[in-house]
Every structure is written in structure tokens, then in C-alpha cells.
Protein backbone atom coordinates (compact mmCIF):
# COMPACT_ATOMS: atom_id res chain seq x y z
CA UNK A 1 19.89 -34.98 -10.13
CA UNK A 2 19.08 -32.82 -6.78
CA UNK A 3 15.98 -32.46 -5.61
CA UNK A 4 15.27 -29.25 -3.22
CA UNK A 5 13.05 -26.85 -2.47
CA UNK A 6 15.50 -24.63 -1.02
CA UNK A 7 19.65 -24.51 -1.27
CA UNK A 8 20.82 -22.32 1.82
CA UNK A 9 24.83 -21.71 1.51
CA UNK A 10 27.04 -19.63 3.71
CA UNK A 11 29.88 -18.49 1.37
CA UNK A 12 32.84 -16.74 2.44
CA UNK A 13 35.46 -15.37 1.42
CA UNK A 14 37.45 -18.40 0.72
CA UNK A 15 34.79 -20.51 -0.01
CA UNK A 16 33.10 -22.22 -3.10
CA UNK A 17 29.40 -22.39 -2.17
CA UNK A 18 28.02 -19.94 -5.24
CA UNK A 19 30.08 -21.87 -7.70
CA UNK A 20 28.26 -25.55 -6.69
CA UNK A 21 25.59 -26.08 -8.15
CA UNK A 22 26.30 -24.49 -11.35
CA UNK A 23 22.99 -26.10 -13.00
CA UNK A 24 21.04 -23.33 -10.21
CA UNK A 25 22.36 -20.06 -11.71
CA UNK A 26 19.05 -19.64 -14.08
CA UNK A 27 16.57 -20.89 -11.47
CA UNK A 28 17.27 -19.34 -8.34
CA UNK A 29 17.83 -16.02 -6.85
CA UNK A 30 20.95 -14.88 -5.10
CA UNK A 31 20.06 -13.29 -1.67
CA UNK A 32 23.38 -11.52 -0.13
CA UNK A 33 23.20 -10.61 3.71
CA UNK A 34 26.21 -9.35 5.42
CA UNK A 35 27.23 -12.27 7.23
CA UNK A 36 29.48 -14.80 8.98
CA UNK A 37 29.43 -18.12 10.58
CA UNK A 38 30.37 -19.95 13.57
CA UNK A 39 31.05 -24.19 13.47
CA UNK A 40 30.85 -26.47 15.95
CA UNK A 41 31.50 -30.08 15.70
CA UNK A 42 29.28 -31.24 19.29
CA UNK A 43 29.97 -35.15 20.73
CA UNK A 44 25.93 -36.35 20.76
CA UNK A 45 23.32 -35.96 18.52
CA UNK A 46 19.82 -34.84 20.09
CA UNK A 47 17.98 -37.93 21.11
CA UNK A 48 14.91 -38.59 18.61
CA UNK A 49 15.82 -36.48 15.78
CA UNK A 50 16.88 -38.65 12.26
CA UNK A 51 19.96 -39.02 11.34
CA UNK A 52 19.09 -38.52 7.66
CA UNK A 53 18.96 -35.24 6.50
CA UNK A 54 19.71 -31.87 7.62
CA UNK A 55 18.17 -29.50 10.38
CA UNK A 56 17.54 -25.82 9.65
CA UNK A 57 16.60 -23.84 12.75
CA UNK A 58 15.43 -19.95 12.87
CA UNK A 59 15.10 -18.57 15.77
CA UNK A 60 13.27 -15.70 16.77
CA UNK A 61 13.56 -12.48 14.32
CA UNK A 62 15.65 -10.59 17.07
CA UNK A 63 18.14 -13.28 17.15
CA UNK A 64 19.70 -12.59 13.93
CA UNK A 65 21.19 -16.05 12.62
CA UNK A 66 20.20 -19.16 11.66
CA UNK A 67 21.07 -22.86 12.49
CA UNK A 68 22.22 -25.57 10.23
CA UNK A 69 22.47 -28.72 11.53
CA UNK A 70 23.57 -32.19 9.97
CA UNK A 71 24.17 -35.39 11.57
CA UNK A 72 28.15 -36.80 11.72
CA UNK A 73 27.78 -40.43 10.90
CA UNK A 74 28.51 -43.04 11.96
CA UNK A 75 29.97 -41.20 15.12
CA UNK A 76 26.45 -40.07 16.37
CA UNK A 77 28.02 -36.24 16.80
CA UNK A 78 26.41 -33.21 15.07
CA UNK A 79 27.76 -30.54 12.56
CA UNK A 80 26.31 -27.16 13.77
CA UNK A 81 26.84 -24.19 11.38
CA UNK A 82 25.53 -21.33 12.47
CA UNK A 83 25.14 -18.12 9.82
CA UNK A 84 24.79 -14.81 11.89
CA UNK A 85 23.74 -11.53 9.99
CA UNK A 86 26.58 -8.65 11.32
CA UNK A 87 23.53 -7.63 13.52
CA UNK A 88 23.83 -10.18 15.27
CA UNK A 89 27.05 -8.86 17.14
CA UNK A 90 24.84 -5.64 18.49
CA UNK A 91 23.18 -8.19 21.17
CA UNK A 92 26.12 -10.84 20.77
CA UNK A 93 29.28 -9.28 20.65
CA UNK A 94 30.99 -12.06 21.81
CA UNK A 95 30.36 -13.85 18.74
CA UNK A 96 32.41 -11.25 16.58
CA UNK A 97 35.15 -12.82 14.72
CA UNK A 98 38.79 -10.55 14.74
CA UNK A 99 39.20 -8.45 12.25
CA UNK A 100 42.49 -9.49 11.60
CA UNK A 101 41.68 -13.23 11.72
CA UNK A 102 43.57 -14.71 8.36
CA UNK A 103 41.85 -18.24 6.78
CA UNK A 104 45.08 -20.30 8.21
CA UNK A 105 44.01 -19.58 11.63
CA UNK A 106 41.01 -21.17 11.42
CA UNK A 107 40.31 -23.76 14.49
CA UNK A 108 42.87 -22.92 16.01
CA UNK A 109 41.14 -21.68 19.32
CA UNK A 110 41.17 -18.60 20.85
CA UNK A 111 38.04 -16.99 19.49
């Protein structure tokens, strides 16, 4: 059983997310936005937050992306996925990913 309000997924093109929760097809809406994501894997997790559940952060409208962040237990780090609308290169270019970039190649650094 899963209980949610919401189920926010960033699904590329290699990825699985739609296919999850099979069980949600009839009872939610799809919303597609021209995306993609950024991941970081930081050292500390902010001091005061729980370490039970999941963070999701919006920043202002003009920002363009969103925030997902889940604790890494037990090391006390934090998952940060970050899901940027392809606007969000117009005032953040250097977040573009290269348009060659191949799923192999994936952290492996330079970008």
C-alpha cells in the first residue's frame, strides 16, 4: 500500500519512473515538461531537518526547477535531485547537459 498525496518523478530517457507504480495509471494525471536533471550526492545533511522523509523545494517561478531532496542514511549525507524545465538554461546555461552526452558517461565528471 502507498500512501501520497503527490508522486513527483523525473523520467528520462533511460529511466523507469512512469512504469512504477503501475496501480497510479487510472488515478493520476501525467504532466510532461521538457526537462532534465542534475544529482548531487552532498557529505552533510542540513542541521535540524528529519531524516525521515523527503524534501521538495520550489523556488521562485523565475528559477525554473525544482529540488528533491532525501536523506542518505545512515551516512548523514543528502541525495539532491534537481529537475530543471529547458528554460532553465536561458538564465543558467551552465547547467546545460551536452548534447552528445550518451547514458554510459554518466558521473563521469566533466559537466
Amino acid at each position: 500500500t502507498i500512501n501520497a498525496t503527490h508522486v513527483i518523478g523525473a523520467d528520462g530517457k533511460w529511466s523507469k519512473v512512469r512504469q512504477s507504480f503501475p496501480s497510479l495509471n487510472s488515478q493520476a494525471t501525467m504532466i510532461t515538461c521538457p526537462s532534465f536533471g542534475v544529482h548531487i550526492n552532498a557529505s552533510t545533511f542540513p542541521e535540524g531537518w528529519k531524516d525521515d522523509g523527503t524534501y521538495v523545494v520550489q523556488p521562485a517561478d523565475e528559477c525554473m526547477f525544482h529540488l528533491i531532496l532525501s536523506p542518505l542514511v545512515p551516512s548523514n549525507g543528502l541525495s539532491i535531485s534537481m529537475v530543471c524545465f529547458d528554460q532553465t538554461v536561458n538564465r543558467y546555461p551552465w547547467l546545460a547537459p551536452p548534447d552528445d552526452m550518451k547514458a554510459e558517461d554518466y558521473g563521469k565528471g566533466n559537466w
